[in-house]
N, C-alpha and C. Protein backbone atom coordinates (compact mmCIF):
# COMPACT_ATOMS: atom_id res chain seq x y z
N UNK A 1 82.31 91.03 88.11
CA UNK A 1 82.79 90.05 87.16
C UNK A 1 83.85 89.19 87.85
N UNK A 2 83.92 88.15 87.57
CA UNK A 2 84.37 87.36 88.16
C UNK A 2 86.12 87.01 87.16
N UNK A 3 86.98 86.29 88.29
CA UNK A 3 88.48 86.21 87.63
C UNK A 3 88.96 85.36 86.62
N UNK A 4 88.00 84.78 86.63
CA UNK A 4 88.16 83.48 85.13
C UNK A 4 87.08 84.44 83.93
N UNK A 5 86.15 85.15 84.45
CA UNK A 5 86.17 85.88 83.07
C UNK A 5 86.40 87.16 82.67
N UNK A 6 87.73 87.67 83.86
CA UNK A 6 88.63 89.11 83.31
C UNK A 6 89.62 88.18 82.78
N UNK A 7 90.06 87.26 83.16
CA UNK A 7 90.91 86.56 82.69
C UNK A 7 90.94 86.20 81.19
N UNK A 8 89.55 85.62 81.49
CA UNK A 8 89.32 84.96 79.12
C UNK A 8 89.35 86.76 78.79
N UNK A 9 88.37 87.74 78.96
CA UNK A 9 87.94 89.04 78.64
C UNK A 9 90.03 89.98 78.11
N UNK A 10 91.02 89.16 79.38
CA UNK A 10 92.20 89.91 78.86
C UNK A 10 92.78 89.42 77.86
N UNK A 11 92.42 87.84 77.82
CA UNK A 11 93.46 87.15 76.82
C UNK A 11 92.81 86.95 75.55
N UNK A 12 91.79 87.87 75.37
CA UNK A 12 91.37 87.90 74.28
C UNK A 12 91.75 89.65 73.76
N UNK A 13 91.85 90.53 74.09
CA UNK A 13 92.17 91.88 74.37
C UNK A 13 94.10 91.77 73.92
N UNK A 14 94.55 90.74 74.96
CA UNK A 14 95.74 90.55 74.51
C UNK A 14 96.28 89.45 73.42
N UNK A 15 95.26 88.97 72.74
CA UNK A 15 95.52 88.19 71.17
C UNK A 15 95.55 89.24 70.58
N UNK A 16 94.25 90.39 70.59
CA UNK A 16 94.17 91.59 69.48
C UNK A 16 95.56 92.43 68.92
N UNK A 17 95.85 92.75 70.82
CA UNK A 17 97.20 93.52 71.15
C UNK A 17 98.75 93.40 70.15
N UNK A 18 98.38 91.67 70.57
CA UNK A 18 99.69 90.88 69.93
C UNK A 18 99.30 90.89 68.30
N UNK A 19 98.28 90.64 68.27
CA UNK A 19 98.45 90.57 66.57
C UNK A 19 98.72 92.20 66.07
N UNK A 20 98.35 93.13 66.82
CA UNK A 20 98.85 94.72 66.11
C UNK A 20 99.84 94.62 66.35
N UNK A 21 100.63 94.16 67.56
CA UNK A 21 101.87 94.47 67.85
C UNK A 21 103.35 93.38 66.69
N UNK A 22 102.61 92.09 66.78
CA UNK A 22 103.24 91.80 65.49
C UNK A 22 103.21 92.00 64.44
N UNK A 23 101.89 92.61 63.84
CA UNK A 23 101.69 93.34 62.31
C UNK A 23 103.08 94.23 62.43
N UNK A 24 102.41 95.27 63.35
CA UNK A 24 103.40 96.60 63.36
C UNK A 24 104.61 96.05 62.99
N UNK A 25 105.48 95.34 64.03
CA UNK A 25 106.80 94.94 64.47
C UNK A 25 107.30 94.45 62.82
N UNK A 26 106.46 93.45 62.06
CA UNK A 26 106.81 93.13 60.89
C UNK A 26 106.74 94.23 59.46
N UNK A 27 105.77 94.76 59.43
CA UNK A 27 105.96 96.26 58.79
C UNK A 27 106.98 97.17 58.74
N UNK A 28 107.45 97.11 59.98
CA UNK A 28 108.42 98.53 60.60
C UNK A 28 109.37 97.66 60.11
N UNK A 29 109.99 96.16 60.59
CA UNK A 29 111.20 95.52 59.88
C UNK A 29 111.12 95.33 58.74
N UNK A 30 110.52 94.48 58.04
CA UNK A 30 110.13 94.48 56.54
C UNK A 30 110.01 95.20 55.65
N UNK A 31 109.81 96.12 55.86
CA UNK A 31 108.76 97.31 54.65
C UNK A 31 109.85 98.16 54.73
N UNK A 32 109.99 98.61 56.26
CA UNK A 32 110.57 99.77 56.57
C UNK A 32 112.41 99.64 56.88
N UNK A 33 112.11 98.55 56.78
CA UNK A 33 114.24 98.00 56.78
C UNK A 33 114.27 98.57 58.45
N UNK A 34 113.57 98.53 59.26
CA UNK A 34 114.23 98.70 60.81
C UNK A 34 114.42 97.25 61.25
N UNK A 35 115.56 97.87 62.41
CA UNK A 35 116.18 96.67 63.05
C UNK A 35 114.84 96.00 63.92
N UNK A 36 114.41 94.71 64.15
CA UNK A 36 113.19 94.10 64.55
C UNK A 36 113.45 94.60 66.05
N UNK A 37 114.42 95.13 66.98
CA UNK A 37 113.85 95.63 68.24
C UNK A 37 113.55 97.02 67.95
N UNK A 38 114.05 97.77 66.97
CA UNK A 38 113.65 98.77 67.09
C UNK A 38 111.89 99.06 66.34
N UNK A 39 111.89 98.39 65.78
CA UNK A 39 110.51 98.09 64.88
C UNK A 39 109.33 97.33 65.83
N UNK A 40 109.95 96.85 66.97
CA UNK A 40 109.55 96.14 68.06
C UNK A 40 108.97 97.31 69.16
N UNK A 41 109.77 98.26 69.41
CA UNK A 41 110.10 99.18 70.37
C UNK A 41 108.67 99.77 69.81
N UNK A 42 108.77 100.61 68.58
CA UNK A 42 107.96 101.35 67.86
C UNK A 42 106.66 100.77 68.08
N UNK A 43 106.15 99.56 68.02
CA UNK A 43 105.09 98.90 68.02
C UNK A 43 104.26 98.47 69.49
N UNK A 44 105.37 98.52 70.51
CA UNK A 44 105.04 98.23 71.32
C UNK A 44 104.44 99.70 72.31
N UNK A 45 104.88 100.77 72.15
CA UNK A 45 104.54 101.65 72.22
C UNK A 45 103.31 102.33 71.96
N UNK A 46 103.18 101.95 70.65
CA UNK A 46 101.40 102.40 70.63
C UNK A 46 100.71 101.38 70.61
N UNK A 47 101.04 100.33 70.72
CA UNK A 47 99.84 98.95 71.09
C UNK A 47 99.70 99.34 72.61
N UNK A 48 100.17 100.14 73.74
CA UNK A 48 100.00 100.47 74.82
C UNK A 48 98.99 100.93 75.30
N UNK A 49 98.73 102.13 74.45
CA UNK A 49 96.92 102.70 74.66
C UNK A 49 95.96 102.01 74.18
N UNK A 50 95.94 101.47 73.38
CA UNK A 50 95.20 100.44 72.72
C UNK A 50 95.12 99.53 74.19
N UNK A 51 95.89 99.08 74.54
CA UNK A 51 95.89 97.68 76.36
C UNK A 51 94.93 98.80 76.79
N UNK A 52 95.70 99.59 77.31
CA UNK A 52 94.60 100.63 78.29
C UNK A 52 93.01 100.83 78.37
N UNK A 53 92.94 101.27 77.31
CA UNK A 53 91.40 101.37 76.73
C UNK A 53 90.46 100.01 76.21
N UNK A 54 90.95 99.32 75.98
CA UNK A 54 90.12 98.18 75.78
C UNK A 54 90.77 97.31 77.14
N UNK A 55 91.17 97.45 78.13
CA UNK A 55 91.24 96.78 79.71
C UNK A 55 89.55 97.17 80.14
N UNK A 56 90.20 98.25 80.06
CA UNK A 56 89.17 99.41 80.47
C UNK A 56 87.70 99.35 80.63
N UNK A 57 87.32 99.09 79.27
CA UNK A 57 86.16 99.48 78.56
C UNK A 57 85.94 97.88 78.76
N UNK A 58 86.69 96.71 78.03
CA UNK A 58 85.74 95.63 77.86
C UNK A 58 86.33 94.23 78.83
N UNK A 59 87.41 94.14 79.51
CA UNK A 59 88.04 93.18 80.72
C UNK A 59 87.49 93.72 82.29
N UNK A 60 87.90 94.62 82.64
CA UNK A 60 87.81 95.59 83.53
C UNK A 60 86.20 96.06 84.09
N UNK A 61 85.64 96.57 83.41
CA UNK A 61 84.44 97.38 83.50
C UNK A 61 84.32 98.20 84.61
N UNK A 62 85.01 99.05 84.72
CA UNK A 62 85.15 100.05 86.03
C UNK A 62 83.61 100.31 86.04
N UNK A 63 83.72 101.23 86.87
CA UNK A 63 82.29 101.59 87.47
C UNK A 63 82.49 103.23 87.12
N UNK A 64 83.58 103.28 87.31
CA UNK A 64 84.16 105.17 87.19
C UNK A 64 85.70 105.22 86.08
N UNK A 65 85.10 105.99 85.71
CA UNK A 65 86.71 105.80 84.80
C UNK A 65 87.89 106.05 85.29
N UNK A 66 88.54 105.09 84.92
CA UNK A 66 90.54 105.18 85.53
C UNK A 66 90.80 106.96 85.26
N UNK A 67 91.40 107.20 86.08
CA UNK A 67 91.63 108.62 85.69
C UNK A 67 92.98 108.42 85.14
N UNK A 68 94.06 109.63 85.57
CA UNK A 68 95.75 109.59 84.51
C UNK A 68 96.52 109.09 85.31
N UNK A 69 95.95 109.17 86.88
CA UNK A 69 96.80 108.08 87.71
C UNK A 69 97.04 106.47 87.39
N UNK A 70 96.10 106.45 87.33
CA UNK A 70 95.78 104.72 86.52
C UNK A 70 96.38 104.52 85.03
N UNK A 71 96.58 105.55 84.02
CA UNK A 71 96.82 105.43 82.74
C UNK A 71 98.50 105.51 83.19
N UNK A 72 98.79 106.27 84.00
CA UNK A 72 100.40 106.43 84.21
C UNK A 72 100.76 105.29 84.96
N UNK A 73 99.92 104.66 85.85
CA UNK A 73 100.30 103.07 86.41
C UNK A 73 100.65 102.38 85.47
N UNK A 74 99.58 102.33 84.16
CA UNK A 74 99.47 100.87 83.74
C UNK A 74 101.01 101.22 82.61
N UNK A 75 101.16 102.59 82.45
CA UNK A 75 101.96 102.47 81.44
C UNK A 75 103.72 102.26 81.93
N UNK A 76 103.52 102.62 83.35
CA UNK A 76 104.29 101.99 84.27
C UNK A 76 104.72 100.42 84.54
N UNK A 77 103.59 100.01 84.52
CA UNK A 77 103.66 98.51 84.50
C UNK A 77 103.79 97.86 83.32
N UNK A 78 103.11 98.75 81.80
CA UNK A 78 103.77 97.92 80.24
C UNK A 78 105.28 98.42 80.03
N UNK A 79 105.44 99.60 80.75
CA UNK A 79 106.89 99.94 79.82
C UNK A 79 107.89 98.89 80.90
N UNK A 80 107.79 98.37 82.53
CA UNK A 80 108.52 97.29 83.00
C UNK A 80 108.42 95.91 82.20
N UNK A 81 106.77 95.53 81.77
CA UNK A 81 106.91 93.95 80.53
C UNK A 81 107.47 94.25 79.76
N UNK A 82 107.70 95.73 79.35
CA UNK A 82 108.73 95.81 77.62
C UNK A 82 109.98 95.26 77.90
N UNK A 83 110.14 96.13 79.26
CA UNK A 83 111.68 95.90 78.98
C UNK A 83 112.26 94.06 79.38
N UNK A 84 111.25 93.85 80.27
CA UNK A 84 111.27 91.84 80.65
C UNK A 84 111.47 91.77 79.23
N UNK A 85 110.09 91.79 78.35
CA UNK A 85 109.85 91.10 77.00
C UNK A 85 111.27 91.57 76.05
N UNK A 86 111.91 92.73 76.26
CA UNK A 86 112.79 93.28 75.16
C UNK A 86 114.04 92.14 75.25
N UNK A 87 114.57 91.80 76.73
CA UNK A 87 115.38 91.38 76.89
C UNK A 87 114.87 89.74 76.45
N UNK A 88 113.92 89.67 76.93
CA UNK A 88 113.74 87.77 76.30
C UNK A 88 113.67 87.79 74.96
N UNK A 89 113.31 88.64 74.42
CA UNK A 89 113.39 88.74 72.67
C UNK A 89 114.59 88.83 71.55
N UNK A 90 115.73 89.32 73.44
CA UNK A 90 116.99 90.07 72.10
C UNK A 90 117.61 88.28 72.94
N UNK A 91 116.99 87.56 74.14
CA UNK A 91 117.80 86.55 74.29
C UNK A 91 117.44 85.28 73.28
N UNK A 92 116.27 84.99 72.95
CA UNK A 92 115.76 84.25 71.93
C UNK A 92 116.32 84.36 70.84
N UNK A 93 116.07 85.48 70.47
CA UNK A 93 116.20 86.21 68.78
C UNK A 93 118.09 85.71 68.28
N UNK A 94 118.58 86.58 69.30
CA UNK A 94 120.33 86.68 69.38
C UNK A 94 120.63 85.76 69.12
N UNK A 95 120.89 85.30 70.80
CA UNK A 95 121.58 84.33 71.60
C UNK A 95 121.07 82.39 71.14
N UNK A 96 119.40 82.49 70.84
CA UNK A 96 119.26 81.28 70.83
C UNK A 96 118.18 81.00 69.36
N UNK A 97 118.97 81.87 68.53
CA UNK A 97 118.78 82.25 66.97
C UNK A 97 117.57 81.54 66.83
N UNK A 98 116.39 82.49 67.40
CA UNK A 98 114.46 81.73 67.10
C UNK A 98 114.26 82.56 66.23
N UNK A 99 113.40 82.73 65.52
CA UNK A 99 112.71 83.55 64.47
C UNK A 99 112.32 84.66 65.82
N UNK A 100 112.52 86.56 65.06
CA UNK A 100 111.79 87.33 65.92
C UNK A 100 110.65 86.95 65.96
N UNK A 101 110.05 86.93 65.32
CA UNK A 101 107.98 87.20 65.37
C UNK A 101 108.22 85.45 66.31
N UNK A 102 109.01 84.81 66.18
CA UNK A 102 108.20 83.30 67.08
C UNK A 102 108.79 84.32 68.50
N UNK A 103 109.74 84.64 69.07
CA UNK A 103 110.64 85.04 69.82
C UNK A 103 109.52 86.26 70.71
N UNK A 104 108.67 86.95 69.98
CA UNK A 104 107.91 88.06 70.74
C UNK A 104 106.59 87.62 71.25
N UNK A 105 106.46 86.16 70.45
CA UNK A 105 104.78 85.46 70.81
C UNK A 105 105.43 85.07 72.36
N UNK A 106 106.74 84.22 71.99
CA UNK A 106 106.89 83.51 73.77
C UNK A 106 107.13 84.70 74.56
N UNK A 107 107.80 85.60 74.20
CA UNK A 107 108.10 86.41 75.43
C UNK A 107 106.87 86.74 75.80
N UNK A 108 106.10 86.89 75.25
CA UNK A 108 104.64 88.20 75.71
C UNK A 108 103.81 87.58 76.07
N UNK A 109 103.74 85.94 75.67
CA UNK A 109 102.83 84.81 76.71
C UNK A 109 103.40 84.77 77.77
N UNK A 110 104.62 84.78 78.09
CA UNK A 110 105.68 84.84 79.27
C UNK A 110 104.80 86.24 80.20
N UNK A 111 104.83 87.39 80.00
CA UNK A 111 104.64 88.31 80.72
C UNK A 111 102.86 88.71 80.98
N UNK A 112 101.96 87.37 80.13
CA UNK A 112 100.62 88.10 80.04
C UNK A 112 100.02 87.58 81.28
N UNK A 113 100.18 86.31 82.21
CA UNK A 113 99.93 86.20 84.15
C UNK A 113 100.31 87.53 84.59
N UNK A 114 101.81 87.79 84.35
CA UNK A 114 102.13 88.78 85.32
C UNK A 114 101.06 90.18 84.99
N UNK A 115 101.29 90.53 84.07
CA UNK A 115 100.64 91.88 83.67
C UNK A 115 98.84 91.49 83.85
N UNK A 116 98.21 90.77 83.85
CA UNK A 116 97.11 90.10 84.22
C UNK A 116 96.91 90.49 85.68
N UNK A 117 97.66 89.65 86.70
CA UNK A 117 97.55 90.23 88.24
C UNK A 117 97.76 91.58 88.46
N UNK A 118 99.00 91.95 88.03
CA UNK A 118 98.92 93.46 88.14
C UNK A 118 98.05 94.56 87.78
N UNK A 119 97.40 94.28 86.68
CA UNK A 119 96.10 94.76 86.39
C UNK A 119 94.92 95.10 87.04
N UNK A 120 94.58 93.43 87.13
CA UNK A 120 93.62 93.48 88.44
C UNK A 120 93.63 93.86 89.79
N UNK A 121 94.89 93.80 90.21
CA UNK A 121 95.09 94.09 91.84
C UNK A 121 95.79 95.43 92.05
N UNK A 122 96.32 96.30 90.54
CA UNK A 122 96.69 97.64 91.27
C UNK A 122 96.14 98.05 90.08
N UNK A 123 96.23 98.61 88.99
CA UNK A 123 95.57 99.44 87.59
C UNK A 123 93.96 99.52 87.88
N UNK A 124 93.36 98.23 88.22
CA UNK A 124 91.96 98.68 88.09
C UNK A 124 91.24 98.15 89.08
N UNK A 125 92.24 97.82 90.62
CA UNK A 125 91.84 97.21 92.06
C UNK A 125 90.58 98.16 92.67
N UNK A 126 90.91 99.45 92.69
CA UNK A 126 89.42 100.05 92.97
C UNK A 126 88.13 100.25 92.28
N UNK A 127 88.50 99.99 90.88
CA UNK A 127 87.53 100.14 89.71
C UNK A 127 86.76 99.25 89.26
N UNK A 128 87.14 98.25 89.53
CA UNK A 128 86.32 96.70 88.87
C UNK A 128 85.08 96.88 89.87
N UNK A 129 84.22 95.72 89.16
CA UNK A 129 83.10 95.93 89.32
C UNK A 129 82.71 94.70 90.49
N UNK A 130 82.05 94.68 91.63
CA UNK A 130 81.80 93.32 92.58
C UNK A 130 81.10 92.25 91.97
């Protein structure tokens, strides 16, 4: 598969992502009276396996399945965008008073190139398909 269509294949994987991850994030603040990073935190956390498994299965198309080395990479490499994204969210949100939910769309378009290359060239560099 070719890089313009792991590319559309992620950023469609990562619309899904973002819309659970903002459902969640607004639930957990709203409903649940948590502070929006911590309701943020919570959400971003299990929208994680969710990335994994649908990389996996429908961007990706390994040939062999990622084993826990690969699941502990990638979660390696989302829990480093959290913390990028946490900090652009508490700098938006805070510092340059944006709405959270507008504040987590830019950060996480901000980090979806990076986490994109990294994907492809170390999470699933031996696995993709020629």
């Amino acid at each position: 598969m070719n890089t313009i269509s792991q590319l559309s294949r992620f950023l469609v994987v990562g619309v899904i992502g973002t819309l659970l991850l903002l459902t969640g994030t607004y639930i957990l603040t709203e409903f649940m009276h948590l502070w929006y990073l911590w309701a943020f935190v919570i959400s971003a956390v299990c929208n994680w396996t969710f990335l994994f498994f649908a990389h996996n299965r429908f961007t990706f198309k390994p040939t062999q399945t990622p084993g826990v080395r690969n699941y502990g990479l990638f979660l390696i490499l989302y829990f480093a965008a959290f913390l990028l994204n946490t900090g652009l969210i508490y700098v938006l949100t805070t510092l340059l008073s944006l709405q959270y939910l507008i504040s987590i769309v830019l950060a996480t378009g901000f980090t979806t190139l990076i986490t994109f290359i990294l994907n492809k060239t170390v999470i699933f560099r031996n696995h993709h398909e020629n």
